[in-house]
Protein backbone atom coordinates (compact mmCIF):
# COMPACT_ATOMS: atom_id res chain seq x y z
CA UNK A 1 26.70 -31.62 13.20
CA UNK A 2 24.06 -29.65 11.85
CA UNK A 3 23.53 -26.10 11.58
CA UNK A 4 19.68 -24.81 11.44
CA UNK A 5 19.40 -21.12 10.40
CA UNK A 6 17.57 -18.68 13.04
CA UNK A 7 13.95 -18.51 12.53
CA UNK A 8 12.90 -15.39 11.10
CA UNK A 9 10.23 -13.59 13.43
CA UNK A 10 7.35 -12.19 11.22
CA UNK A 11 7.01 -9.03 10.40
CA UNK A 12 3.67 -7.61 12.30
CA UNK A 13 2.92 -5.74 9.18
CA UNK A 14 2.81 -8.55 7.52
CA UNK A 15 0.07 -10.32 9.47
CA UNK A 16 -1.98 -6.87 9.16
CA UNK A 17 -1.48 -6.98 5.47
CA UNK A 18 -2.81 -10.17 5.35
CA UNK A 19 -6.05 -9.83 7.56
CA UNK A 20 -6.69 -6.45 5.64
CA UNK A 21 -6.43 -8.42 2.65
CA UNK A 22 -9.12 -10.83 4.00
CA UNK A 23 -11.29 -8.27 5.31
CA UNK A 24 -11.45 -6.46 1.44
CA UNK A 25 -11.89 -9.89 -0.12
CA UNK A 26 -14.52 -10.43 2.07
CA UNK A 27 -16.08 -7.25 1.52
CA UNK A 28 -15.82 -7.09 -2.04
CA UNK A 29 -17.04 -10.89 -2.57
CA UNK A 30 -20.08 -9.85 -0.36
CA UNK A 31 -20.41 -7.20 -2.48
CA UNK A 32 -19.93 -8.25 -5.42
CA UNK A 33 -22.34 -11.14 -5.15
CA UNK A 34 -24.89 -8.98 -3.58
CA UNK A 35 -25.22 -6.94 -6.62
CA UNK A 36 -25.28 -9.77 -9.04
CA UNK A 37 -28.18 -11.55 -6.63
CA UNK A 38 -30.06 -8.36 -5.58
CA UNK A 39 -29.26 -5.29 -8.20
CA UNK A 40 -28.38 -3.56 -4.98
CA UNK A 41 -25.10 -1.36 -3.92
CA UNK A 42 -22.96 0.60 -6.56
CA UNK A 43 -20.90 3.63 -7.13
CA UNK A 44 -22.34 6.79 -5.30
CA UNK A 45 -21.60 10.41 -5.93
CA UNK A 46 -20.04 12.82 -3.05
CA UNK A 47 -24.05 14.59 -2.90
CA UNK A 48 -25.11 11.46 -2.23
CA UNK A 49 -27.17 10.04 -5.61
CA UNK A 50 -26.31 7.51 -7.47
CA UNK A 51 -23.88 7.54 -10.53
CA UNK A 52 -26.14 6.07 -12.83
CA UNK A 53 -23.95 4.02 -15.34
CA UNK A 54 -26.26 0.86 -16.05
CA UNK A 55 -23.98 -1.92 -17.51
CA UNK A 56 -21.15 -0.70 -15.98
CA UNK A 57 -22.47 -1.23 -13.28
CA UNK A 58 -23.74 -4.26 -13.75
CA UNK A 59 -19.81 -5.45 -14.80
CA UNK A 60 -18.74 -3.81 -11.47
CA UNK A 61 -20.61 -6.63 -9.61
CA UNK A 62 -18.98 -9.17 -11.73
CA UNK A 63 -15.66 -7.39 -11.23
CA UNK A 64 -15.92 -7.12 -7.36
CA UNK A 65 -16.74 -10.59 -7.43
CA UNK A 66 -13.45 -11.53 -9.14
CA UNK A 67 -11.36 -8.86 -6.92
CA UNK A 68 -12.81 -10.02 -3.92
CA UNK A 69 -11.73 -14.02 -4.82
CA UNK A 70 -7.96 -12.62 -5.71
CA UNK A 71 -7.83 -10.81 -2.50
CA UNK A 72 -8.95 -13.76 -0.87
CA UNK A 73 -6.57 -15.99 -2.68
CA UNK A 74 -3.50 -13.36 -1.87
CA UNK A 75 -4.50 -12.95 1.93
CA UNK A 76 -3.67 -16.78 1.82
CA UNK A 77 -0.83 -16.51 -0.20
CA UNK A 78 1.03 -13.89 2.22
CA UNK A 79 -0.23 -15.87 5.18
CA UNK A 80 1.95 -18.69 3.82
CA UNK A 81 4.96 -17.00 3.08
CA UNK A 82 4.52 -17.53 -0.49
CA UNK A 83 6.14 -15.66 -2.67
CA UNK A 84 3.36 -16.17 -5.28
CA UNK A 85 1.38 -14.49 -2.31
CA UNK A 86 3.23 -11.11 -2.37
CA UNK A 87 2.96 -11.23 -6.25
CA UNK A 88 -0.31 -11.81 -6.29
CA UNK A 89 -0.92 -9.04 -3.68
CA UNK A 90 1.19 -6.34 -5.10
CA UNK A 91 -0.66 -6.68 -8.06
CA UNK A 92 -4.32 -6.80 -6.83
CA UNK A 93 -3.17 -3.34 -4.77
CA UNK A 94 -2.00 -2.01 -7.70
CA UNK A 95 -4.70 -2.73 -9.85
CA UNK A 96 -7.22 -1.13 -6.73
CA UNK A 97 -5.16 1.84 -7.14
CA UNK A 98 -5.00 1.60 -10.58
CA UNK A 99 -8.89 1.56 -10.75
CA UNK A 100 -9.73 3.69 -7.84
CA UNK A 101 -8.32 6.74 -9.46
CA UNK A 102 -11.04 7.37 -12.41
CA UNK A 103 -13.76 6.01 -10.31
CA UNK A 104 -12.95 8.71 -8.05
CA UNK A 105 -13.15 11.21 -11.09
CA UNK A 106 -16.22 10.07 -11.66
CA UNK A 107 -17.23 11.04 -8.34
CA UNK A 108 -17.99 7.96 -6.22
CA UNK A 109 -17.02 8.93 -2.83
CA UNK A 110 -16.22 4.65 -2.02
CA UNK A 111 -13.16 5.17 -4.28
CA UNK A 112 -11.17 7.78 -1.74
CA UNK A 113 -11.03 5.08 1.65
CA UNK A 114 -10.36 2.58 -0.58
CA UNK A 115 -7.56 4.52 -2.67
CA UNK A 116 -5.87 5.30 0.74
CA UNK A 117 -6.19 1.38 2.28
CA UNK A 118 -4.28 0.50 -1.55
CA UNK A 119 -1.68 2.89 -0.87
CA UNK A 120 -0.92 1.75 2.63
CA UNK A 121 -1.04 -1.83 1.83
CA UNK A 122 1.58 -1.26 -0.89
CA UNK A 123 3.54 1.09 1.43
CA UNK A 124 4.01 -2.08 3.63
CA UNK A 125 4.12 -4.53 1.04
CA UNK A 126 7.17 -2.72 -0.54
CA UNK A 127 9.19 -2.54 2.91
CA UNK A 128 12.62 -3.88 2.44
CA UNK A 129 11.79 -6.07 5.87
CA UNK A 130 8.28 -7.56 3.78
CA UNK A 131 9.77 -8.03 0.73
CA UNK A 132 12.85 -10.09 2.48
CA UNK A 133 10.51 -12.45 4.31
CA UNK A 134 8.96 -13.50 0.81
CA UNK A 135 12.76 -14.20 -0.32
CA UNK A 136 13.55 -18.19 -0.87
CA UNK A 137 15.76 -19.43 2.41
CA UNK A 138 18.55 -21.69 1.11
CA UNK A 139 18.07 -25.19 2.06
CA UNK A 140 20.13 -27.18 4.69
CA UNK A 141 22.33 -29.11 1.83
CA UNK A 142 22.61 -25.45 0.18
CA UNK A 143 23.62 -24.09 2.92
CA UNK A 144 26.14 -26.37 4.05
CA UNK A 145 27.70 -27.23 0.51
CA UNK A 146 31.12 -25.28 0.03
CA UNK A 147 30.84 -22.89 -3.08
CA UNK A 148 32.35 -23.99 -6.21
């Protein structure tokens, strides 16, 4: 006779994690491509003008292009219960973090929401209960083989 393991409920977290995910990837694709199409959107100051740094700019569209396929990519990935997924999203938030801290010195007032979404999404991402879902499950002939 064969034993099946309880199924593991999902963590509700983990479903918000992933639709946040989707919802910055979309933004920051959107974004990203607007820019590179259109010359439009970048980095504004907290009085309201624009932060005028020309081809950094310009590589900021290419870069929120890039971001916002990752996110996209790790949304997936953490929908699936991959554990590539969580990888891939713990570093994406990191790197957000990472790169929303001297963008914020530099006084773009888009870096401070999107500092705080990073550091909630790795808050939850980090939970013991997340981080255990992503965990390989043993197989039914591991689990049922004796230990040698």
């Amino acid at each position: 006779m064969q034993q099946t393991q309880p199924v593991q409920k999902r963590p509700r977290s983990l479903t918000v994690v992933a639709v946040v995910l989707l919802l910055l990837g979309g933004f920051a694709l959107i974004g990203g491509v607007v820019h590179l199409l259109f010359g439009v959107g970048g980095l504004v100051s907290f009085s309201g003008t624009d932060v005028n740094l020309q081809n950094l700019a310009n590589a900021l569209g290419d870069l929120f292009t890039v971001e916002g396929l990752i996110l996209l990519v790790a949304a997936v990935g953490v929908l699936r219960v991959a554990s590539w997924g969580w990888k891939l999203s713990v570093g994406i938030v990191l790197v957000g973090i990472i790169t929303s801290v001297p963008v914020l010195v530099l006084g773009s007032v888009g870096a401070l929401p999107a500092l705080v979404v990073n550091l909630v999404l790795l808050y939850f991402l980090a939970r013991t209960k997340t981080r255990a879902y992503f965990k390989p499950k043993p197989t039914a002939t591991e689990a049922t083989m004796p230990a040698s």
